[in-house]
PDB file of N, CA and C in Angstrom:
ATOM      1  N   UNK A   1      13.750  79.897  -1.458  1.00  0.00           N
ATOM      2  CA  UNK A   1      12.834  78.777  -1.318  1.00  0.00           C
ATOM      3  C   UNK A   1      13.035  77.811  -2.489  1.00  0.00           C
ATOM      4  N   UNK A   2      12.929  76.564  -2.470  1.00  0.00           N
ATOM      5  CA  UNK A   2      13.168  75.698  -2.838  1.00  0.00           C
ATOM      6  C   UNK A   2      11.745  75.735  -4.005  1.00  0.00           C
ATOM      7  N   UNK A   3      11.949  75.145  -5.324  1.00  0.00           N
ATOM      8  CA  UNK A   3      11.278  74.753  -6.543  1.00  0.00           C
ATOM      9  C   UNK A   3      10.171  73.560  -5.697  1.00  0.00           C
ATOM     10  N   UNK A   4      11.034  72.731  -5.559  1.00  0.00           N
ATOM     11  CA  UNK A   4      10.631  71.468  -5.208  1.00  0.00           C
ATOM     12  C   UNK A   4      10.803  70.602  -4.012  1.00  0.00           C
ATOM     13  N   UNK A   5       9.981  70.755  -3.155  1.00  0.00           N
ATOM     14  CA  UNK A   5       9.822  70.884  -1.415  1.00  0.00           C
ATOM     15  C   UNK A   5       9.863  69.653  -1.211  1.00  0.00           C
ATOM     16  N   UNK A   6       9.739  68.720  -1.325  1.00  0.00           N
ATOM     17  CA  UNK A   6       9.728  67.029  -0.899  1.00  0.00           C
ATOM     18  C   UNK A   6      10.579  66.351  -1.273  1.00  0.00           C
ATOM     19  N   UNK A   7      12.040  65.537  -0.751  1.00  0.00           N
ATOM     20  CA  UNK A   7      12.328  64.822  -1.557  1.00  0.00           C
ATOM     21  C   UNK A   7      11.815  62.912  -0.995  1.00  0.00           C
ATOM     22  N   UNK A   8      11.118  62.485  -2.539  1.00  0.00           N
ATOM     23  CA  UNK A   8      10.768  61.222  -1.918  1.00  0.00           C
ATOM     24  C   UNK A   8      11.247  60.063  -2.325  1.00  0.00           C
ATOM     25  N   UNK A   9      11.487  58.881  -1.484  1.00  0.00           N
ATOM     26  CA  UNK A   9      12.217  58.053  -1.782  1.00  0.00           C
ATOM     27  C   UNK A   9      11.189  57.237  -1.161  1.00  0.00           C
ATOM     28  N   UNK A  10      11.013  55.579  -2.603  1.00  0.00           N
ATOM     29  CA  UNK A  10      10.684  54.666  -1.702  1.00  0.00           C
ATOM     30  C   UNK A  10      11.509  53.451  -2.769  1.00  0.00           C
ATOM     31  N   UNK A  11      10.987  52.177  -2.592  1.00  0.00           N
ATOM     32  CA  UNK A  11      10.946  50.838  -2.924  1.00  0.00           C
ATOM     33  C   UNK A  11       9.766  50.246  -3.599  1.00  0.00           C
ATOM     34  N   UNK A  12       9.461  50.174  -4.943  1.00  0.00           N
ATOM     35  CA  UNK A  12       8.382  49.486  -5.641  1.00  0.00           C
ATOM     36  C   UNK A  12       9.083  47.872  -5.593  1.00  0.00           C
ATOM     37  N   UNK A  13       7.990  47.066  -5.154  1.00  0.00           N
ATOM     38  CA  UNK A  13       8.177  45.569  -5.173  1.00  0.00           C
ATOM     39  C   UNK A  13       6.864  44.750  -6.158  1.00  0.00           C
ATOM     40  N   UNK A  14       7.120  44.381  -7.414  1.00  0.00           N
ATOM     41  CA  UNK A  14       6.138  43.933  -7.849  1.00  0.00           C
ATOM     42  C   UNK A  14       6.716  42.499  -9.021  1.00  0.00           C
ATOM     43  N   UNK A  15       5.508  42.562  -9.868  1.00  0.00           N
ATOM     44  CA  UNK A  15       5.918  41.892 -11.271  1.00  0.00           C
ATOM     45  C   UNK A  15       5.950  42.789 -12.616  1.00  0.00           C
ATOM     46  N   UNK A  16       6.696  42.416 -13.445  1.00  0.00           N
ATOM     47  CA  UNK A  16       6.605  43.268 -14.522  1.00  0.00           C
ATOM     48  C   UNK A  16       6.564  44.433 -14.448  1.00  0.00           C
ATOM     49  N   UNK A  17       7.898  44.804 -13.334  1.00  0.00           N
ATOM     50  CA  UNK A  17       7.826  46.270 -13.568  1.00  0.00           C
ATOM     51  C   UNK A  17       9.011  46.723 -14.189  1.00  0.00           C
ATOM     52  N   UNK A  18       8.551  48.292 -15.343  1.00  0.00           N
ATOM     53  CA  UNK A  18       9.477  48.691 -15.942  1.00  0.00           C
ATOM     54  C   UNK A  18       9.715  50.165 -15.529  1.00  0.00           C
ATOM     55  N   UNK A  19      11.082  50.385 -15.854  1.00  0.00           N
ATOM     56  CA  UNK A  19      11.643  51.686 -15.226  1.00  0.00           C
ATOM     57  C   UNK A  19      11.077  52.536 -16.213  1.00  0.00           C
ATOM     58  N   UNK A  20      11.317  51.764 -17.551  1.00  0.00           N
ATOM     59  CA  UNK A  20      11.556  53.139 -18.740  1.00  0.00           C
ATOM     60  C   UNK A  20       9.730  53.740 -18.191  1.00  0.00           C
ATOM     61  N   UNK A  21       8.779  52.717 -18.183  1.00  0.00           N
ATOM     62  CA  UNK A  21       7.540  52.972 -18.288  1.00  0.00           C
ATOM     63  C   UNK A  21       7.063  53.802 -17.062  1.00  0.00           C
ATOM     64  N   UNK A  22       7.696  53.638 -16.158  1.00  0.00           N
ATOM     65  CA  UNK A  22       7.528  54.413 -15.207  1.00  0.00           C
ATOM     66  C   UNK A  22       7.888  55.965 -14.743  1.00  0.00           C
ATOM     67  N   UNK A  23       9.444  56.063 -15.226  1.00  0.00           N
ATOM     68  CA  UNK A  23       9.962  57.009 -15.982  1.00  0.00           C
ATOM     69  C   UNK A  23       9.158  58.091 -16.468  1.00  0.00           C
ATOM     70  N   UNK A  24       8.822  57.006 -17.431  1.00  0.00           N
ATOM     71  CA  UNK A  24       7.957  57.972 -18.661  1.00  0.00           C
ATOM     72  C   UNK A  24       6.380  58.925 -18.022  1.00  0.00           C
ATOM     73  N   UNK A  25       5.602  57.653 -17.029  1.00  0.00           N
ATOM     74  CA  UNK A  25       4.474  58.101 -16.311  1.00  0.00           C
ATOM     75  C   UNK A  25       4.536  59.639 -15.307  1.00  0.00           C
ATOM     76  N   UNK A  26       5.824  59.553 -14.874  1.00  0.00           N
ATOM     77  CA  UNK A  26       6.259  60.264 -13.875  1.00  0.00           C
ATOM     78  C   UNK A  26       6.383  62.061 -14.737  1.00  0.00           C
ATOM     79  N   UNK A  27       7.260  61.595 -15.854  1.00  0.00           N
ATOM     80  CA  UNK A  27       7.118  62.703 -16.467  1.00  0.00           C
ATOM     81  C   UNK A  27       6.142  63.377 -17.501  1.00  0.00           C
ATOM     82  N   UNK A  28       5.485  62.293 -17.758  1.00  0.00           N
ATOM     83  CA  UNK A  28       3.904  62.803 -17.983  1.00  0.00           C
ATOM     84  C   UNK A  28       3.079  63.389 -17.196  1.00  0.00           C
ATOM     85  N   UNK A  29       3.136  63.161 -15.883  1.00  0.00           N
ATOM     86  CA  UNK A  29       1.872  63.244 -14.741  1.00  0.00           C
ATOM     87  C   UNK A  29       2.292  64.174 -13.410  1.00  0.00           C
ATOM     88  N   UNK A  30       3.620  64.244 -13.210  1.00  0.00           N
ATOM     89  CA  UNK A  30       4.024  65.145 -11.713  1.00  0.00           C
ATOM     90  C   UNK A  30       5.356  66.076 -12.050  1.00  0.00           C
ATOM     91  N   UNK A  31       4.831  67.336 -11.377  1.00  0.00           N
ATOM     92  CA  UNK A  31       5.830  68.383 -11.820  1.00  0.00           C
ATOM     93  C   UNK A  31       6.677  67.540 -10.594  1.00  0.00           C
ATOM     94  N   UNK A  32       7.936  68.029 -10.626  1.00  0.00           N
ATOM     95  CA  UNK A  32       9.315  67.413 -10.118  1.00  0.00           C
ATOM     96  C   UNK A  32      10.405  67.860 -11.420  1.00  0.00           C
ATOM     97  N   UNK A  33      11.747  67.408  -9.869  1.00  0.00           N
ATOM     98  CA  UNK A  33      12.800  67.192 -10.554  1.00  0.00           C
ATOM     99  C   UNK A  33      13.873  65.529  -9.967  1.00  0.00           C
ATOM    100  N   UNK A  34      14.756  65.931 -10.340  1.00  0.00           N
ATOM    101  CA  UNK A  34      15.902  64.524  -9.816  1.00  0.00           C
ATOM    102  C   UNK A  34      15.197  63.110  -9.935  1.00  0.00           C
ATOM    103  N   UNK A  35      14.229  62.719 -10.954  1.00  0.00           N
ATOM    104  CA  UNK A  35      14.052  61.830 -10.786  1.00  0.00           C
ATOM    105  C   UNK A  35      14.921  60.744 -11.041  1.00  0.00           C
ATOM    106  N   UNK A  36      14.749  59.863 -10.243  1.00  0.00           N
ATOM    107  CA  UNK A  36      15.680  58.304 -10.360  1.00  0.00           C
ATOM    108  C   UNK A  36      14.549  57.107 -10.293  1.00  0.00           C
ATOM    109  N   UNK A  37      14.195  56.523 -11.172  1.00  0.00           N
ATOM    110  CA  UNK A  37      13.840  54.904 -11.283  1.00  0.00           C
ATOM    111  C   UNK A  37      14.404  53.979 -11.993  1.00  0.00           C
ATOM    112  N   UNK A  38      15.034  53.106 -11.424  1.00  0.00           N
ATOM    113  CA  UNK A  38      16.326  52.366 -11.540  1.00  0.00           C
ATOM    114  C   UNK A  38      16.091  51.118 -10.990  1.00  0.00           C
ATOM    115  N   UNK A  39      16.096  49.667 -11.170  1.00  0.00           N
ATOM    116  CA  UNK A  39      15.749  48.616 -10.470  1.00  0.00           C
ATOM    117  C   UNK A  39      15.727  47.227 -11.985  1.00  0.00           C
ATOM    118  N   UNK A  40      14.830  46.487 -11.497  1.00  0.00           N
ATOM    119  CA  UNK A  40      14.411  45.324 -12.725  1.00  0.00           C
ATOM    120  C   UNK A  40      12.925  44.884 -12.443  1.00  0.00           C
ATOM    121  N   UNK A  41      12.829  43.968 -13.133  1.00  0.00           N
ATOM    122  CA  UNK A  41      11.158  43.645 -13.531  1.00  0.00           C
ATOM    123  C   UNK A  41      10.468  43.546 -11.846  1.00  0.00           C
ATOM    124  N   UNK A  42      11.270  42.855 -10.986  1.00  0.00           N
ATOM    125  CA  UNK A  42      11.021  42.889  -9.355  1.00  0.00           C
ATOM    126  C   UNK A  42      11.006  43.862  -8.453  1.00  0.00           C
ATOM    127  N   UNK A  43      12.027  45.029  -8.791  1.00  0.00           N
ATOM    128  CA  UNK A  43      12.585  45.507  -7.953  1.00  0.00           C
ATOM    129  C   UNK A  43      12.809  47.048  -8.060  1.00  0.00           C
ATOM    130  N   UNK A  44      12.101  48.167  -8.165  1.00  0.00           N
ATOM    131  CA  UNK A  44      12.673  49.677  -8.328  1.00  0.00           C
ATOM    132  C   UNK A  44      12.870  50.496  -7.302  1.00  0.00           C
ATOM    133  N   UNK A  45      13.763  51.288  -7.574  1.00  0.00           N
ATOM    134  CA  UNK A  45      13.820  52.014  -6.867  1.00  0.00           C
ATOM    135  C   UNK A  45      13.432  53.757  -7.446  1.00  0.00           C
ATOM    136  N   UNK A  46      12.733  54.478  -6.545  1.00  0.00           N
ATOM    137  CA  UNK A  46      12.211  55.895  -6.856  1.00  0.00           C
ATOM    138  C   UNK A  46      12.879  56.654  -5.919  1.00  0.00           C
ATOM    139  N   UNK A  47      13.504  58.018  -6.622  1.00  0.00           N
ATOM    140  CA  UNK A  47      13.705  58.978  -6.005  1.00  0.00           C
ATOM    141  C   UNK A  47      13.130  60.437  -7.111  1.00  0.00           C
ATOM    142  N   UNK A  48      12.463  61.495  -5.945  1.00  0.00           N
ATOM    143  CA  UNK A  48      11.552  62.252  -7.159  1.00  0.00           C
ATOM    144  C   UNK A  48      11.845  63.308  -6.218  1.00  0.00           C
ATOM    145  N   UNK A  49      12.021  64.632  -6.429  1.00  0.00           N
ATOM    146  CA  UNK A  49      11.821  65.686  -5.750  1.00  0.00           C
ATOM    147  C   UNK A  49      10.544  66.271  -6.359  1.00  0.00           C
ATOM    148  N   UNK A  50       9.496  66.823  -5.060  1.00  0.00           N
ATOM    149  CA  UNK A  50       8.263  67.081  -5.737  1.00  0.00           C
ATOM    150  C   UNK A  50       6.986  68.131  -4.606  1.00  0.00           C
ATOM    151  N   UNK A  51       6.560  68.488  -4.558  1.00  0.00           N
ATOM    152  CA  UNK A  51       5.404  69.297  -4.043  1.00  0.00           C
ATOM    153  C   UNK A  51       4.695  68.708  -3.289  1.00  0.00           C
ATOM    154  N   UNK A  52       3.909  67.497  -4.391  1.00  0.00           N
ATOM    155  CA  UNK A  52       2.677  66.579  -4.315  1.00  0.00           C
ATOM    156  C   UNK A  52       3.240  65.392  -3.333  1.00  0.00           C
ATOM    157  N   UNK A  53       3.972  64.685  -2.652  1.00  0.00           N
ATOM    158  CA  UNK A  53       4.529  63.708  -2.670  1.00  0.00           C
ATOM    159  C   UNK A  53       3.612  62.394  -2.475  1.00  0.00           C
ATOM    160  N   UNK A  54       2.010  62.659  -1.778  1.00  0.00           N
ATOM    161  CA  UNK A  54       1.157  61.704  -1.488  1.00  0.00           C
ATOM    162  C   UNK A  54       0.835  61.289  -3.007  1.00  0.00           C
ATOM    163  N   UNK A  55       1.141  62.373  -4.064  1.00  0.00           N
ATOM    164  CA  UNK A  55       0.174  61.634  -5.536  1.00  0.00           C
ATOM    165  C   UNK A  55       1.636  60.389  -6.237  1.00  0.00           C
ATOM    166  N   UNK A  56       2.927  60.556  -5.835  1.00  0.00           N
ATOM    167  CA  UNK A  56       4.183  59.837  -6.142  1.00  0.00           C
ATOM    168  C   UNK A  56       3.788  58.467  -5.273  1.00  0.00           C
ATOM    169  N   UNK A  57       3.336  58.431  -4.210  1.00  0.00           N
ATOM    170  CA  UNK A  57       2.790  57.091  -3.214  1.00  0.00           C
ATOM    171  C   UNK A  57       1.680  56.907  -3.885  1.00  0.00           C
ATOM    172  N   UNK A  58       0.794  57.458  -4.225  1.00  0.00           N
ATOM    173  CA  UNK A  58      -0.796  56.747  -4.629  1.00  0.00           C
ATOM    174  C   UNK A  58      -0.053  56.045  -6.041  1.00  0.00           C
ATOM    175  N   UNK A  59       0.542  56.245  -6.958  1.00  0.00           N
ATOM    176  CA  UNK A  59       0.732  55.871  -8.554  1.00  0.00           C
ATOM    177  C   UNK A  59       1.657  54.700  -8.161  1.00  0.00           C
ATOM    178  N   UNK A  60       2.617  55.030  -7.297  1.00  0.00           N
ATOM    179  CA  UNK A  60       3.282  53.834  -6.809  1.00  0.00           C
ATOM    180  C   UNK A  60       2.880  52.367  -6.055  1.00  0.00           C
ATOM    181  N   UNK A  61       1.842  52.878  -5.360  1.00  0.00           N
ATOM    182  CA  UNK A  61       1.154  51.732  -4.626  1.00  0.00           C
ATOM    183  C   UNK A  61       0.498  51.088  -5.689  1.00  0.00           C
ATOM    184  N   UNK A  62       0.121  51.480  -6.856  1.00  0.00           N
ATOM    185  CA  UNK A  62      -0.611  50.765  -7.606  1.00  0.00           C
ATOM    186  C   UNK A  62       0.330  50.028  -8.517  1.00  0.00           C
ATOM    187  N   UNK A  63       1.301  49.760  -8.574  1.00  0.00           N
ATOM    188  CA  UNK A  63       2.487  49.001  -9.528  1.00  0.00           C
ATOM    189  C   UNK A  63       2.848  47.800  -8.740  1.00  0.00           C
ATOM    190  N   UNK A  64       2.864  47.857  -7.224  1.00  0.00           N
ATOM    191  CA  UNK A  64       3.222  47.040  -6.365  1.00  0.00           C
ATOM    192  C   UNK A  64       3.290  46.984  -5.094  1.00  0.00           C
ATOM    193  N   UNK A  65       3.939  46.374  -3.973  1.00  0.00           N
ATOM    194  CA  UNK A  65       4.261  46.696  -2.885  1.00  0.00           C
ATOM    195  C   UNK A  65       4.945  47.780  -2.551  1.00  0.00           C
ATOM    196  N   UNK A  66       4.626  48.967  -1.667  1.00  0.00           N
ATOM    197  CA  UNK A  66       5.557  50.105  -1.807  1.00  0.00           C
ATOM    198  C   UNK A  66       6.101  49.967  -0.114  1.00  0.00           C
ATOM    199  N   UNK A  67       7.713  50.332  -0.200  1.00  0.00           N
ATOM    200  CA  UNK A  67       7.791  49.886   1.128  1.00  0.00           C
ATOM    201  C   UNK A  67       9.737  51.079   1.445  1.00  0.00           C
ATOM    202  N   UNK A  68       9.966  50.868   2.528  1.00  0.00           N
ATOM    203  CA  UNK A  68      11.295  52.045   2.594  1.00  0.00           C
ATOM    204  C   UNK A  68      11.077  53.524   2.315  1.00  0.00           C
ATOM    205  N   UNK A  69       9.545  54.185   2.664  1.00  0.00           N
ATOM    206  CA  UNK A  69       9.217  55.004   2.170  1.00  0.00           C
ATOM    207  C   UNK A  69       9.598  56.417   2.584  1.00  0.00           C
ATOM    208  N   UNK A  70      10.515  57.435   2.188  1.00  0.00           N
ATOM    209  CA  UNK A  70      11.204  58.253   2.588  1.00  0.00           C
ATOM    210  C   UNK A  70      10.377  59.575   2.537  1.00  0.00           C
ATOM    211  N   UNK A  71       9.889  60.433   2.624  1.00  0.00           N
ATOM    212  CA  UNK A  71       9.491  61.792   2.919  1.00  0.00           C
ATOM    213  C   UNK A  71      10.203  63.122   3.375  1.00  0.00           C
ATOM    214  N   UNK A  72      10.836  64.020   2.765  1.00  0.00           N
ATOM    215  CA  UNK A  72      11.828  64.716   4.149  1.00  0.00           C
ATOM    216  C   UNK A  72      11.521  66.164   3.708  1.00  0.00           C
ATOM    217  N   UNK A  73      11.547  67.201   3.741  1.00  0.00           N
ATOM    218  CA  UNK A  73      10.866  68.468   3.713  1.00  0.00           C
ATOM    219  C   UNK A  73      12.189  69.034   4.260  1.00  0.00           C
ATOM    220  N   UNK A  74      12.832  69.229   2.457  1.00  0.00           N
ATOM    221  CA  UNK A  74      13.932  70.244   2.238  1.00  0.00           C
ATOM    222  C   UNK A  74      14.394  71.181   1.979  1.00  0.00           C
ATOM    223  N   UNK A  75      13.444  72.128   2.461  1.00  0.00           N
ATOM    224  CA  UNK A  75      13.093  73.103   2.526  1.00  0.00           C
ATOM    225  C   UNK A  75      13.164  73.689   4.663  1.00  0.00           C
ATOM    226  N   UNK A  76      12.806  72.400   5.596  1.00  0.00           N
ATOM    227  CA  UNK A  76      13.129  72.774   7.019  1.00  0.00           C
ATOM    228  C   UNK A  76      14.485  72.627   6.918  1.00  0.00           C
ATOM    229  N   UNK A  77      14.774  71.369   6.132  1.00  0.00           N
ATOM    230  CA  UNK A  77      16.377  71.104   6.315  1.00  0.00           C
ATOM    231  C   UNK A  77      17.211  72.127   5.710  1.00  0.00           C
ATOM    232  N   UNK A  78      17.125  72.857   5.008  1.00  0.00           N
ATOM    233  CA  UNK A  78      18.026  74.223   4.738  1.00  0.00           C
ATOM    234  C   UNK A  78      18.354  74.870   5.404  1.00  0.00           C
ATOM    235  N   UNK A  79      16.756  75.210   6.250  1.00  0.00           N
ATOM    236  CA  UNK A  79      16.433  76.297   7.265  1.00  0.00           C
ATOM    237  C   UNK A  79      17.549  75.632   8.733  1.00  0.00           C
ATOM    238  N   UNK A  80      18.091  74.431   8.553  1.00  0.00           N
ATOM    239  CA  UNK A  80      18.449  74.008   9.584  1.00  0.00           C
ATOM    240  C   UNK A  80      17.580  73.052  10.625  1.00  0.00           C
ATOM    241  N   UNK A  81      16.538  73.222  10.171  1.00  0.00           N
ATOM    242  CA  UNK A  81      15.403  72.472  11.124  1.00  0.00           C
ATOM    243  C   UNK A  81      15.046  70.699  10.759  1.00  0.00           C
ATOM    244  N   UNK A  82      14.964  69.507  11.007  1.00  0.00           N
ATOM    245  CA  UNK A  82      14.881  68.166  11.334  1.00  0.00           C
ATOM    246  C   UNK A  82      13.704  68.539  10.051  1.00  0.00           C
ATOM    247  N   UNK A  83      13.541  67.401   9.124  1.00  0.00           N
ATOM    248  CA  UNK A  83      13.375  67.361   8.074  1.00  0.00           C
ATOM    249  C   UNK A  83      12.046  66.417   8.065  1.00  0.00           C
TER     250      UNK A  83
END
């Protein structure tokens, strides 16, 4: 069984947004691994493997527009089963 059951991917669309700061929030606040936030002051992109994945959407919706929002449960997909 997998550590970390969700992998989530979305699109933050805002102003003044920073990776490092976000980064940093992420690893303050949600167990996970593989994180990726990568983008510019407009534009990030998140990828987080994680448990929680609705609390990675609630922190995100609040930075900006959240949109491309990925969910997949990799843990069926091992098993072979649609994700």
């Amino acid at each position: 069984m997998l550590e970390f059951r969700y992998d989530t991917q979305l699109l933050i669309e805002g102003q003044d947004l920073d990776e490092d700061v976000i980064r940093d929030y992420f690893n303050e606040h949600f167990e996970g691994d593989c994180l990726l936030a990568v983008g510019d002051d407009e534009l990030i992109k998140i990828h987080f493997h994680t448990n929680r994945p609705w609390e990675v959407l609630e922190y995100c919706s609040t930075l900006g527009e959240i949109f491309d929002i990925v969910v997949e449960d990799m843990d069926r997909q091992a098993r072979g089963l649609h994700g």
